[in-house]
Every structure is written in C-alpha cells, then in structure tokens.
N, C-alpha and C. Protein backbone atom coordinates (compact mmCIF):
# COMPACT_ATOMS: atom_id res chain seq x y z
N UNK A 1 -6.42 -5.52 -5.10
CA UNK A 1 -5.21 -5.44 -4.31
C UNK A 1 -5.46 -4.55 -3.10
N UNK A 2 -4.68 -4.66 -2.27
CA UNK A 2 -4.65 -4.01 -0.86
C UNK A 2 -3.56 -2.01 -1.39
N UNK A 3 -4.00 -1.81 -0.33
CA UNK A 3 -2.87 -0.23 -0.33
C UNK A 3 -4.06 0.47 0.73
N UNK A 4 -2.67 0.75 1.44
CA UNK A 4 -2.61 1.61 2.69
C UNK A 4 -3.30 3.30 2.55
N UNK A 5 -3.95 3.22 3.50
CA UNK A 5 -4.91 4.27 3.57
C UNK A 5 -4.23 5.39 4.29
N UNK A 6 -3.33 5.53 5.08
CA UNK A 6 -2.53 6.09 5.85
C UNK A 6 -1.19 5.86 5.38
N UNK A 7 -0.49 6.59 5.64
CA UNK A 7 1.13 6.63 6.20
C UNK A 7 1.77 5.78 7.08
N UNK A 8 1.96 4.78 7.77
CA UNK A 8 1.74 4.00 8.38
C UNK A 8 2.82 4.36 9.25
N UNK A 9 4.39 4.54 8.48
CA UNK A 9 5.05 4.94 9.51
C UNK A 9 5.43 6.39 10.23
N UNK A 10 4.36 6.92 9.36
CA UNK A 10 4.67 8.11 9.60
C UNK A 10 3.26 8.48 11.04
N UNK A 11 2.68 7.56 11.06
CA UNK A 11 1.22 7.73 11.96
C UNK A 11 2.03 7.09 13.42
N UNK A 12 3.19 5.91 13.18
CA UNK A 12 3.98 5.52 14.65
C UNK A 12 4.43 6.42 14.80
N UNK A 13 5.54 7.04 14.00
CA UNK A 13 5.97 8.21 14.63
C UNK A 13 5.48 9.07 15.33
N UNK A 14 4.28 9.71 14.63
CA UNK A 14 3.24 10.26 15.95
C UNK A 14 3.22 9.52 17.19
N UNK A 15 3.03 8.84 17.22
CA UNK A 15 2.81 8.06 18.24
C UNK A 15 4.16 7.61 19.44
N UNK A 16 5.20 8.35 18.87
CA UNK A 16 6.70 8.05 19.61
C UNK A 16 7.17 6.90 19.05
N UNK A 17 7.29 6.13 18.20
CA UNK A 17 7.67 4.86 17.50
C UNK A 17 8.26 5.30 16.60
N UNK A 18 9.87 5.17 16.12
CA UNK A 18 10.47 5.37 15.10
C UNK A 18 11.02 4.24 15.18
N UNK A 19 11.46 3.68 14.08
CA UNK A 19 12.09 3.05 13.17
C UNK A 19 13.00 2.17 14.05
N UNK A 20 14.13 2.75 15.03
CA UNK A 20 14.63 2.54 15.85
C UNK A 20 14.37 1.61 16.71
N UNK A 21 13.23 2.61 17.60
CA UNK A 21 12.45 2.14 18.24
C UNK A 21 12.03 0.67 18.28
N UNK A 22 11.39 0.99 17.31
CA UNK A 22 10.32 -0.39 16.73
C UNK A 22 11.39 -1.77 16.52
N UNK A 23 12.60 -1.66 15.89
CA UNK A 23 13.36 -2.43 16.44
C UNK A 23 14.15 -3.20 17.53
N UNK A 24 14.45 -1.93 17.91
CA UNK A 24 15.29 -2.29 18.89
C UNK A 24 14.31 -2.87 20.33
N UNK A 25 12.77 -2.67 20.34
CA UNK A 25 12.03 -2.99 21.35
C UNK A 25 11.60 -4.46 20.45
N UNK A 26 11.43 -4.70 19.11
CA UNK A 26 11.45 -5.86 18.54
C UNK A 26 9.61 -6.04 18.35
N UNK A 27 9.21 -4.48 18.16
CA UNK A 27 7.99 -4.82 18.12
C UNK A 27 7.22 -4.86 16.28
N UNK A 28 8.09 -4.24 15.21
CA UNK A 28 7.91 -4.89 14.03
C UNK A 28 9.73 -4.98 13.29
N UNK A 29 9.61 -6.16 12.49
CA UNK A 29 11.13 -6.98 11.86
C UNK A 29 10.99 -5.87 11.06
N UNK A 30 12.72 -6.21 10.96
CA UNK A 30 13.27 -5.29 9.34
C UNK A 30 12.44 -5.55 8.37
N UNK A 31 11.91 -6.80 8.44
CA UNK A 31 10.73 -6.94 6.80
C UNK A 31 10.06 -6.22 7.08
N UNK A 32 9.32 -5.65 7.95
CA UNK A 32 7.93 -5.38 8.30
C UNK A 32 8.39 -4.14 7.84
N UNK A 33 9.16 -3.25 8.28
CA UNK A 33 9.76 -1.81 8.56
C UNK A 33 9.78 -1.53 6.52
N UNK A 34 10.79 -2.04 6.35
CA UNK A 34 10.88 -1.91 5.05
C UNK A 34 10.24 -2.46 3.84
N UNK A 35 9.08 -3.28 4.20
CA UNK A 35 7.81 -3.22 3.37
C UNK A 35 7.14 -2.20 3.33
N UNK A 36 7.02 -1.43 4.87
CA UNK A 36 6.25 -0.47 4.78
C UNK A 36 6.83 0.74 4.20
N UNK A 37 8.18 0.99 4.23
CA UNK A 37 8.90 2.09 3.24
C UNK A 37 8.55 2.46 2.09
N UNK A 38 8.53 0.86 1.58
CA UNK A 38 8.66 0.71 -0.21
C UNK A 38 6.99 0.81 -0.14
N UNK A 39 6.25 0.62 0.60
CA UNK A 39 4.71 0.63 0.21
C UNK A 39 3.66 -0.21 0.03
N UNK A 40 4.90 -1.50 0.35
CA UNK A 40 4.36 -2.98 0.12
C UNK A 40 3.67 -3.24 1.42
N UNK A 41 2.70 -4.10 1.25
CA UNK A 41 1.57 -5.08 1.79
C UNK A 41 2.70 -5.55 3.26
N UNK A 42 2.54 -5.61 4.32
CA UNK A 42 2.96 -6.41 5.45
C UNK A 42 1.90 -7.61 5.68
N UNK A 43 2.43 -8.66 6.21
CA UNK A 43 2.08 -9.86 6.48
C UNK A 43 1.05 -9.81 8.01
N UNK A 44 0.18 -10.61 8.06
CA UNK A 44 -1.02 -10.49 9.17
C UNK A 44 -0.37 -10.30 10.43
N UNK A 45 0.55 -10.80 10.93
CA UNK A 45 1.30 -10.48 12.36
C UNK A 45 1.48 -9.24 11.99
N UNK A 46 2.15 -8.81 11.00
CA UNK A 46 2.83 -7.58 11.63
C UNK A 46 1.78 -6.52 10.90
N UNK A 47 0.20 -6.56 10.67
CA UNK A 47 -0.24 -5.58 10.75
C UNK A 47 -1.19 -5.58 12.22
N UNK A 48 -1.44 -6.96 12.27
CA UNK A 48 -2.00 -7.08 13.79
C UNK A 48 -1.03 -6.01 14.75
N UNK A 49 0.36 -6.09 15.01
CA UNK A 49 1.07 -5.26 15.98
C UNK A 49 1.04 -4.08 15.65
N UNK A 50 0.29 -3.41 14.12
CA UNK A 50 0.35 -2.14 13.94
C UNK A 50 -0.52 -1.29 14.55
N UNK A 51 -1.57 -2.31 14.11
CA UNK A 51 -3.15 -2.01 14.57
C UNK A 51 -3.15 -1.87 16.35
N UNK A 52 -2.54 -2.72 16.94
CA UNK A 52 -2.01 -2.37 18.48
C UNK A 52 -1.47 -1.12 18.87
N UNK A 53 -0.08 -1.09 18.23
CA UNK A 53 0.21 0.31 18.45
C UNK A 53 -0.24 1.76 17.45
N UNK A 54 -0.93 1.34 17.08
CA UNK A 54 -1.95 2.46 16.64
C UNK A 54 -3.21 2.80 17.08
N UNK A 55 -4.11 1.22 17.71
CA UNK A 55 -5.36 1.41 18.43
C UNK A 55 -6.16 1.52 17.10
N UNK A 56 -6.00 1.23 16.23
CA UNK A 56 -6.53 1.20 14.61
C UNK A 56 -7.16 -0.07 14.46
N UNK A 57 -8.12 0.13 13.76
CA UNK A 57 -8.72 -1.38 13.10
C UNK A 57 -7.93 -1.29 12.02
N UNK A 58 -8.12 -2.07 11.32
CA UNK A 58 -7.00 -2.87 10.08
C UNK A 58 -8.02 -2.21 8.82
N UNK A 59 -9.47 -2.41 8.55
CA UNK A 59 -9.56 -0.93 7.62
C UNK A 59 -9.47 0.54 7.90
N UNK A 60 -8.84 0.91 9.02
CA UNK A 60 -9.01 2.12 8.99
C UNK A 60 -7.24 2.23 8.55
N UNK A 61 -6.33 1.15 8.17
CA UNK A 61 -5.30 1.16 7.88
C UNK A 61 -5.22 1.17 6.06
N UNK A 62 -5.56 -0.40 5.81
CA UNK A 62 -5.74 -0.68 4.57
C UNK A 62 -7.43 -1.17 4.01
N UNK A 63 -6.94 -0.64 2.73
CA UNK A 63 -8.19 -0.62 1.66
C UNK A 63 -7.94 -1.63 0.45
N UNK A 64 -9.34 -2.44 0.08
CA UNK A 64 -8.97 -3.30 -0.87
C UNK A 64 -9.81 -2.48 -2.31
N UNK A 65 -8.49 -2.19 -3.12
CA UNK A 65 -8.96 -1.54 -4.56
C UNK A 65 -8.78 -2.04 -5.71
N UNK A 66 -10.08 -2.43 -6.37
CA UNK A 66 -10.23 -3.74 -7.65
C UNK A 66 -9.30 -3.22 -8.79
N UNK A 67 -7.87 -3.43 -9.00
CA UNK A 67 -7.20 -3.41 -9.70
C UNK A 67 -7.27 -3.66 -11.15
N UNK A 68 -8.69 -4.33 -11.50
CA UNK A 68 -8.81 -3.96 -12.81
C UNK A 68 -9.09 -2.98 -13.58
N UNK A 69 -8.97 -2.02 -13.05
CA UNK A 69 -9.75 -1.07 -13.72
C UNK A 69 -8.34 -0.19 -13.94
C-alpha cells in the first residue's frame, strides 16, 4: 500500500496554500483536500497538482509499504 511520507497539507501551508486557498483558486477538490485529512491515498491528478505546488517528485511525497507484514 501507498502512505504519505510527509504532511502534505501541512507542507502547502508552508508554502502559503491553505485549505481555502486551494479551493477557492480550484487548484485541489474537496475530495482531494479531505482525503488528505483523513490520510487517504489522492487520485493521480490531484497528486500531480501537489507535486507542482510543492516542486516535489511524487516519491519524495509517497512511499509504497508491503503491507503484509
């Protein structure tokens, strides 16, 4: 399974991006926002726009960890 290596919204915020923000400019959906709350996985668009406004590659975001164990 996937899980986030960072804080994700807490790393926009650095970045001047709150919650608000990010809406109201329409740059990630209420799904996106509140997947990332609860901790859940976001969908390829909206980690692509994360990775933008972060300047992040996508592993330096998320990590894939073999859940069987």
């Amino acid at each position: 399974m996937f899980k986030y290596k960072v804080d994700v919204l807490k790393k926009l915020k650095e970045k001047g991006y709150n919650t608000t923000k990010l809406r109201k400019e329409k740059l990630l959906g209420e799904n996106a926002i509140q997947s990332l709350r609860q901790g859940e996985m976001v969908g390829i668009i909206a980690l692509e726009k994360i990775c933008k406004l972060l300047d992040m590659q996508p592993g330096s975001i998320i990590e894939y960890v073999n859940d069987d164990q």
